[in-house]
Protein backbone atom coordinates (compact mmCIF):
# COMPACT_ATOMS: atom_id res chain seq x y z
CA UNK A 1 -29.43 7.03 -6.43
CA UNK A 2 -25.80 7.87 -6.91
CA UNK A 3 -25.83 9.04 -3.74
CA UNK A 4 -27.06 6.62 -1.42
CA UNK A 5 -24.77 4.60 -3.13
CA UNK A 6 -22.08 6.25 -2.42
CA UNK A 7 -23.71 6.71 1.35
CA UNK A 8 -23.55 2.86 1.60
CA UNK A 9 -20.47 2.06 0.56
CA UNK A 10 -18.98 4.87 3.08
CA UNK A 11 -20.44 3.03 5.61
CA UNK A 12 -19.54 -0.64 5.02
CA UNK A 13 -15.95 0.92 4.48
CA UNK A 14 -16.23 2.84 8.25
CA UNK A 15 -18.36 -0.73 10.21
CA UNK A 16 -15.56 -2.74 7.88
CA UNK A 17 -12.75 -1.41 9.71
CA UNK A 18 -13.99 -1.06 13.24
CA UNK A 19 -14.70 -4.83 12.94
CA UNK A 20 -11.13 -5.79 12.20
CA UNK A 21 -9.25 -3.76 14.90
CA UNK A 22 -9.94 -5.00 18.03
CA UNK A 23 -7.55 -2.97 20.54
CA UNK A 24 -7.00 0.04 18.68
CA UNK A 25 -5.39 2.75 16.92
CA UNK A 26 -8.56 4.52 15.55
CA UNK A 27 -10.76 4.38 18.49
CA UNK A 28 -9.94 5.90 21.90
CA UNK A 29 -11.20 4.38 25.32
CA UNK A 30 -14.64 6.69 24.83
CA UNK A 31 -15.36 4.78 20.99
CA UNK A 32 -14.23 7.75 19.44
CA UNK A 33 -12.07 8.15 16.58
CA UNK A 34 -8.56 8.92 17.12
CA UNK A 35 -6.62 9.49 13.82
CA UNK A 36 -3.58 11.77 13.44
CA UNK A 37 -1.58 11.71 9.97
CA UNK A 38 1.90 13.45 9.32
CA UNK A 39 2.71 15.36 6.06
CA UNK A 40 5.36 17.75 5.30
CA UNK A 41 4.79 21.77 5.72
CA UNK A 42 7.89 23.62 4.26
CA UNK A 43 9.81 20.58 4.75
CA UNK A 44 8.51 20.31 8.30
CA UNK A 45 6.59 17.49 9.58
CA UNK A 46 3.26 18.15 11.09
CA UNK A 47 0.23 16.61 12.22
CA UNK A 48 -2.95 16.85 10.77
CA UNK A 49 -5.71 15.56 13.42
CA UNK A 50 -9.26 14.22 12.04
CA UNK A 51 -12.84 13.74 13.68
CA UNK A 52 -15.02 10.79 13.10
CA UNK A 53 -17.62 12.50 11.57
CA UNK A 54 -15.57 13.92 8.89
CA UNK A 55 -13.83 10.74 8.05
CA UNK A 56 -17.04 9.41 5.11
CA UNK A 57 -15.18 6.72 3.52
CA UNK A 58 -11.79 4.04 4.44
CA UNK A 59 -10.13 1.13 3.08
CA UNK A 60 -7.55 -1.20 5.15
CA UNK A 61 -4.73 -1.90 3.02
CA UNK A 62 -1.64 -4.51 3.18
CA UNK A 63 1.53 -3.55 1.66
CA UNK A 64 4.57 -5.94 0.76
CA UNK A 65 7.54 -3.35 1.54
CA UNK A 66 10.67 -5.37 -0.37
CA UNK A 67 13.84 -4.43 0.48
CA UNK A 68 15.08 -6.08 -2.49
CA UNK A 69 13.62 -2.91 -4.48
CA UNK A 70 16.41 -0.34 -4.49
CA UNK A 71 14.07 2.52 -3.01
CA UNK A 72 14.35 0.55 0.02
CA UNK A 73 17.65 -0.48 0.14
CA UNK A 74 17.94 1.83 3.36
CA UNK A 75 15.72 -0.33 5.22
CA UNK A 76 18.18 -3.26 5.25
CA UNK A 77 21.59 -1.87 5.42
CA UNK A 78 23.99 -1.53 7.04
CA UNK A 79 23.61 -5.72 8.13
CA UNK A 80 27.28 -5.53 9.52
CA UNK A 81 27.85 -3.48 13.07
CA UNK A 82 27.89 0.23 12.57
CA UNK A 83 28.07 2.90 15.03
CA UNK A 84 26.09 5.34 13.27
CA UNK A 85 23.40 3.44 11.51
CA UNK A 86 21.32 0.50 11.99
CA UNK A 87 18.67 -1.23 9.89
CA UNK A 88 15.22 -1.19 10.39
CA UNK A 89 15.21 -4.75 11.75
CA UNK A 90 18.09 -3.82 14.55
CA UNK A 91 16.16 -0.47 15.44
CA UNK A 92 13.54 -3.22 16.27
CA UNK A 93 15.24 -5.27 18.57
CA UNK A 94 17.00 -2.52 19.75
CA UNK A 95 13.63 -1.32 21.33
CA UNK A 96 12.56 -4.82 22.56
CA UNK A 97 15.64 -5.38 24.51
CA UNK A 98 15.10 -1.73 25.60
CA UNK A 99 15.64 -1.87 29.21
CA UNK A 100 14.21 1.50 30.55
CA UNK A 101 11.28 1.62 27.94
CA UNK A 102 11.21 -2.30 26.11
CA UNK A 103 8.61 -2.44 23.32
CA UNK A 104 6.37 -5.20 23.49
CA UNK A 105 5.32 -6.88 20.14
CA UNK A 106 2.62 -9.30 19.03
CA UNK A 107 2.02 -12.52 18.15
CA UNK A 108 0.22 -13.55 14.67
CA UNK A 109 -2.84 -15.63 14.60
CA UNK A 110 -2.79 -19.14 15.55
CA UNK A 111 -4.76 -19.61 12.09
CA UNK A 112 -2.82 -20.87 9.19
CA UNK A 113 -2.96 -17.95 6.48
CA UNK A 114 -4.41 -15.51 8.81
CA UNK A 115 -1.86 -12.30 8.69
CA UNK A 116 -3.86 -9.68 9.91
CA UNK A 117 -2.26 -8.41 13.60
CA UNK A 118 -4.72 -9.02 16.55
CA UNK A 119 -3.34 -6.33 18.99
CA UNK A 120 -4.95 -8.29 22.52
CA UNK A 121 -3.62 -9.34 25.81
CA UNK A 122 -3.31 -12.99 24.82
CA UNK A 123 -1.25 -11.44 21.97
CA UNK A 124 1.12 -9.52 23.56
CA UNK A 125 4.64 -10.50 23.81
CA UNK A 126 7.57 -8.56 26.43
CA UNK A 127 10.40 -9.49 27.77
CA UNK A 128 12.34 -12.66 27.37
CA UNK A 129 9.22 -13.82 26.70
CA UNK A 130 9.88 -13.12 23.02
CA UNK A 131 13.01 -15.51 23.20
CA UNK A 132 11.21 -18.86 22.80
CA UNK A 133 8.47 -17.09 20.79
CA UNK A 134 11.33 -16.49 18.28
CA UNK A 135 12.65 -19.76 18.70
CA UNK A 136 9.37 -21.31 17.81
CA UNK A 137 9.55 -19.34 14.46
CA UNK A 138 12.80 -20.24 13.72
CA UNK A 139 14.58 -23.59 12.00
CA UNK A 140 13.30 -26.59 14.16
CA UNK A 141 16.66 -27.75 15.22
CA UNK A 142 16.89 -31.04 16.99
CA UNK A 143 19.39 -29.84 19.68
CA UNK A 144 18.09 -26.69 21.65
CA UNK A 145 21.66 -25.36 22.54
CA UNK A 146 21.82 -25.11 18.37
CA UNK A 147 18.98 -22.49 18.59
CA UNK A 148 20.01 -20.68 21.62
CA UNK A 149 23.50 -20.38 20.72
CA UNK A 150 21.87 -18.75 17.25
CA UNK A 151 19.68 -16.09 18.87
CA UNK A 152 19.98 -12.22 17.82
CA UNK A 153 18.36 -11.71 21.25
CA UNK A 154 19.63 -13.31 24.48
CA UNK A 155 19.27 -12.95 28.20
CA UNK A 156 21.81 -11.66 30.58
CA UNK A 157 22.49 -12.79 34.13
CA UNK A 158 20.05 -10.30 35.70
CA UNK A 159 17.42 -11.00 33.52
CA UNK A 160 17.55 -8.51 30.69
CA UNK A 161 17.94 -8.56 26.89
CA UNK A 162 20.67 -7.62 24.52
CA UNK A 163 21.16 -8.25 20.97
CA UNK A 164 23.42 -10.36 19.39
CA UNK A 165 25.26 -9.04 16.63
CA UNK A 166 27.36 -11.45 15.48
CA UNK A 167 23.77 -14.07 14.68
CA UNK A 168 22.54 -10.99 13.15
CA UNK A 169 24.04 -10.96 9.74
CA UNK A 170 23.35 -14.92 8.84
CA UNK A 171 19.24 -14.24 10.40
CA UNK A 172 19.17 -10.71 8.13
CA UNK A 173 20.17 -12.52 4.88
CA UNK A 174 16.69 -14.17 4.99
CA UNK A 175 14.24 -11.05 6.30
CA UNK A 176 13.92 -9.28 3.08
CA UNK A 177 10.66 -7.85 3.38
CA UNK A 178 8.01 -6.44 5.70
CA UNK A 179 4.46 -6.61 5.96
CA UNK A 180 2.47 -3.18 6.33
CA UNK A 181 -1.50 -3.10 7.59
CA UNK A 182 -2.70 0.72 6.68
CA UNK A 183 -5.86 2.44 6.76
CA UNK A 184 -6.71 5.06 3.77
CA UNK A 185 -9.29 7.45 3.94
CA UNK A 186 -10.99 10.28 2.82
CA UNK A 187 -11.57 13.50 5.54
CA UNK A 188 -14.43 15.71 3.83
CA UNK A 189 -13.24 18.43 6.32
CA UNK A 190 -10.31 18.37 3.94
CA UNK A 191 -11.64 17.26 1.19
CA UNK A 192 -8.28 14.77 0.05
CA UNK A 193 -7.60 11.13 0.60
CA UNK A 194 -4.82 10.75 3.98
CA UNK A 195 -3.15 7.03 4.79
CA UNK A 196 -1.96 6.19 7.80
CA UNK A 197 0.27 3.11 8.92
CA UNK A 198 -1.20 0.81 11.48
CA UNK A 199 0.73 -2.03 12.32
CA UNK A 200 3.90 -3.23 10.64
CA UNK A 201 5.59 -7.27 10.70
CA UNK A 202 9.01 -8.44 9.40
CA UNK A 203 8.80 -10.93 7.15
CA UNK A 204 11.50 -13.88 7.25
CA UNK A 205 11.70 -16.64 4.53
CA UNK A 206 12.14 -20.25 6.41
CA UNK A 207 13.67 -21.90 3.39
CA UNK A 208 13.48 -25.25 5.12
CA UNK A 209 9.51 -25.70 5.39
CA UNK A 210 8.93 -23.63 1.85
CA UNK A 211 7.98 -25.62 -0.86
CA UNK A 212 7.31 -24.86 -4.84
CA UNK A 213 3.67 -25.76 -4.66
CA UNK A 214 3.06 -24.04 -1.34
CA UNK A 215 -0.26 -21.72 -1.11
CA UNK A 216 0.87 -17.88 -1.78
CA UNK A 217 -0.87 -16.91 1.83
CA UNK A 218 0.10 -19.96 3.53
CA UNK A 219 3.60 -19.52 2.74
CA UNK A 220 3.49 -15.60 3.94
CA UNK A 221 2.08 -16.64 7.08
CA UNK A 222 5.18 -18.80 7.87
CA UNK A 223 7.40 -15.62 7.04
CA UNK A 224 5.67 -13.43 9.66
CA UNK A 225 7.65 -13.02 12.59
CA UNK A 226 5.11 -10.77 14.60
CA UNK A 227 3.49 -7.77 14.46
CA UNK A 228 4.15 -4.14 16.16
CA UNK A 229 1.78 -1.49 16.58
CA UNK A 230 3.52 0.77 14.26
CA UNK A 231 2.99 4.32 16.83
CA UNK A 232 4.46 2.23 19.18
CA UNK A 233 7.43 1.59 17.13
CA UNK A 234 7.74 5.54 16.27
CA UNK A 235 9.38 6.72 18.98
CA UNK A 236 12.68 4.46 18.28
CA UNK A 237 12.70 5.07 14.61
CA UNK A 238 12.54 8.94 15.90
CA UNK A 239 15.89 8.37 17.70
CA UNK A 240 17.83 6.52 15.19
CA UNK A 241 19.17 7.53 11.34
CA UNK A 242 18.70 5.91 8.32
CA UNK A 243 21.86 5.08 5.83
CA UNK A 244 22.15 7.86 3.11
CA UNK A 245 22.34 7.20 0.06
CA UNK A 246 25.81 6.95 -2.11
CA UNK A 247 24.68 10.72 -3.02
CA UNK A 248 22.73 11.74 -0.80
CA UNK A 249 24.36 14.56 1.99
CA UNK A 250 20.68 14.59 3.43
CA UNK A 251 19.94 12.67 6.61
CA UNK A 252 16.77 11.59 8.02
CA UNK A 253 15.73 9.24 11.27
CA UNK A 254 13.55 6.20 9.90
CA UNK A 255 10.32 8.39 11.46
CA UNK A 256 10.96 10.86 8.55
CA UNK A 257 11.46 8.37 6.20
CA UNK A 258 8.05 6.64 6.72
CA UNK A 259 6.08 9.95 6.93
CA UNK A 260 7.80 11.29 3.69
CA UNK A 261 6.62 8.04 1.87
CA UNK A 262 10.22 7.33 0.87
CA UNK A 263 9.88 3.56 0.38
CA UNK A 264 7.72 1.73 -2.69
CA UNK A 265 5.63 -0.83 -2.15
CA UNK A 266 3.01 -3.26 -3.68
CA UNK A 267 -0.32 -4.40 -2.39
CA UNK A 268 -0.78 -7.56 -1.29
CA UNK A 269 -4.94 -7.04 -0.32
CA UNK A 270 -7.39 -4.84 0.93
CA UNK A 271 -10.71 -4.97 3.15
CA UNK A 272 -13.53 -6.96 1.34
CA UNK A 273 -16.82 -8.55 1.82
CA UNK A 274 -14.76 -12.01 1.22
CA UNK A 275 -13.59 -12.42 4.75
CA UNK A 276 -10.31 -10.01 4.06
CA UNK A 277 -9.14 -12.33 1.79
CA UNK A 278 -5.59 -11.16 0.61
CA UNK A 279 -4.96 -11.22 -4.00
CA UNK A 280 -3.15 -14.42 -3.93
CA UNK A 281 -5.97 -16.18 -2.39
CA UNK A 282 -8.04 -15.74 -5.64
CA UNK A 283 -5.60 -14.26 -8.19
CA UNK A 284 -3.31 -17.37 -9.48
CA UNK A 285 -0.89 -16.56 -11.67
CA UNK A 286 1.78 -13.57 -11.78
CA UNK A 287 -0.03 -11.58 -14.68
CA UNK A 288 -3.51 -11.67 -12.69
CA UNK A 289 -2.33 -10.85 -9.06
CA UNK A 290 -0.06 -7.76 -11.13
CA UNK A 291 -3.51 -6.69 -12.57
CA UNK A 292 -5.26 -7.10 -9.57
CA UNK A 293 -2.49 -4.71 -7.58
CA UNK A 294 -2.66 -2.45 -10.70
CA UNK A 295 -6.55 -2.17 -10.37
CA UNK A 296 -6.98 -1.31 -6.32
CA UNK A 297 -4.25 1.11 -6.94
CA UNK A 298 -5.65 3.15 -9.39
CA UNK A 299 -9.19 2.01 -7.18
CA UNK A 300 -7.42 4.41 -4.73
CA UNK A 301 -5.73 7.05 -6.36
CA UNK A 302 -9.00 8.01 -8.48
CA UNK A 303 -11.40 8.21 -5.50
CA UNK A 304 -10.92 11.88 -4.62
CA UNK A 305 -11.83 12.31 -8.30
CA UNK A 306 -14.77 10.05 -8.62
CA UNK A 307 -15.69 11.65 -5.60
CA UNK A 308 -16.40 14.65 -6.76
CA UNK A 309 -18.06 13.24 -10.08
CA UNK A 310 -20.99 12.61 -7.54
C-alpha cells in the first residue's frame, strides 16, 4: 500500500510540473526530458545529466534570495561603477543591452498575484522593446521626459542599448531581492535528491503603490520586474566576477557562485494541488508562514531518507 502510494505521489509530482512549464527547460523539442545539474568534483564543476525515466519524484520550488542577508551581500555590491566587478543586477542589463548576443527576458503574467514565469512568444521581451516595458513598471510619473531621463537602459542613435550608470545607484537602492523558480528532484539512477534553477526575476519595491494592508502576493507581484530563463542568463554570469569578500583571496564568476549554492534563501511556495498557491496566500501571520517555510524544508531535506524507509 506504501508503495502505490508512494507510486502516486511520484507521478502527480512529474504531470505537476510538466503542466506549469509551458516552453521549457525540462523537455526537449521530442517531449523528452532534458535535465543537466552542476556539482563540484575536486573543486571542479561538472555536469551530471539525467533521463526521464530515472527522475520518480519532483517538486517546483520558489525561493526569496534577499540580499539584505549577509551571505548575499555579493549579489548587490559593488552599486557604484567598478571596473572589475558588477552586481548581479548590472551583469543583467549588461546582457540585455548586449549588442552581438542581447538576452531577451520575459514578461510576468498579466494576472494580479500570478508570479510564476510563462516563458512564450507573447512573453518575450528584446531589444528596446524592454525600455517602455520597464517604464511601465516603474513610478507613474506625470511627465514622460521624468522617466526617460531616469532609465538605467537607454537607446543610442543607431538603435542600440547601453546602460546608464549614473540612474543605476538611486534604481538599485530599491531591488533588494530576487525571485528564484527551481525544480528538486530525486534521480533513482543516483539514488540522491539534485535541484536545479529554472528561471530567476529581480524583485524591486515600488514604495509609492505599497501599502500596510496590501495582500503578501499581491504586493510581490508589483515587485517583479520580469523573468529570465536562468540557462539563458548563465553564459554572462560565466564571464563576469563576483565581489570577494573582506577576507576572502578566492574569486569566483557569479556561474560558480550559483552552482556552489553560495547564497541562502527562504521559500516562499512550492507546487500544490491548490492552484500553486504561494505560503502567504494561506499562512497569515509571521510565526505561521516561518513554520510553514520550516516544514517544506525539512519536507525536502528528509525525502531521500523517507525514501528509503519504503
Amino acid at each position: 500500500m506504501k508503495r502505490l502510494v508512494f507510486i502516486a505521489v511520484a507521478l502527480y509530482g512529474l504531470v505537476s510540473l510538466y503542466a506549469q512549464h509551458q516552453v521549457n527547460f525540462l523537455f526537449d523539442d521530442k517531449g523528452l526530458l532534458r535535465l543537466e545539474t552542476e556539482e563540484l568534483a575536486e573543486d571542479k564543476i561538472v555536469t551530471v545529466n539525467h533521463r526521464s525515466d530515472d527522475v520518480v519524484w519532483s517538486r517546483v520550488v520558489y525561493r526569496i534570495v534577499d540580499m539584505r542577508f549577509k551571505q548575499n551581500y555579493q549579489l548587490y555590491y559593488p552599486i557604484v561603477e567598478d571596473a572589475e566587478y558588477s552586481s548581479l543586477l548590472k551583469v543583467m542589463l549588461d546582457a540585455i543591452a548586449n549588442d552581438e548576443m542581447p538576452l531577451a527576458v520575459y514578461s510576468k503574467s498579466e494576472n494580479l498575484g500570478d508570479i510564476r514565469p510563462y516563458f512564450r512568444d507573447e512573453n518575450k521581451i528584446e531589444g528596446v522593446a524592454i525600455l517602455d516595458y520597464l517604464d511601465s513598471q516603474e513610478d507613474k510619473a506625470e511627465d514622460e521626459d521624468v522617466r526617460v531621463d531616469g532609465r538605467i537602459l537607454a537607446e543610442d542613435s543607431t538603435g542600440n542599448l547601453y546602460f546608464v550608470q549614473k540612474n543605476f545607484e538611486k534604481f538599485a537602492k530599491n531591488q533588494l531581492k530576487y525571485l528564484i523558480q527551481e525544480v528538486v528532484f530525486f534521480d533513482k539512477h543516483y539514488s540522491r535528491l539534485y535541484s536545479k534553477i529554472l528561471a530567476i526575476a529581480p524583485l524591486r519595491a515600488d514604495h509609492s503603490i505599497m501599502t500596510n494592508d496590501m495582500p503578501v502576493m499581491e504586493a510581490l507581484y508589483g515587485q517583479l520586474l520580469f523573468w529570465i530563463p536562468f540557462e539563458a542568463l548563465r553564459p554572462y554570469m560565466a564571464q563576469q566576477y563576483v565581489m570577494p569578500k573582506a577576507s576572502d583571496k578566492t574569486r569566483v564568476t557569479f556561474d560558480e557562485f550559483f552552482a556552489k549554492k553560495l547564497y541562502t534563501s527562504y521559500i516562499l511556495g512550492v507546487s500544490n494541488m491548490h492552484n500553486n498557491r504561494m505560503i502567504p496566500d494561506y499562512a497569515t501571520t509571521n510565526e505561521e508562514i516561518k513554520a510553514e517555510q520550516d516544514r517544506i524544508e525539512r519536507e525536502l531535506l528528509n525525502f531521500e531518507q523517507d525514501l528509503w524507509e519504503y
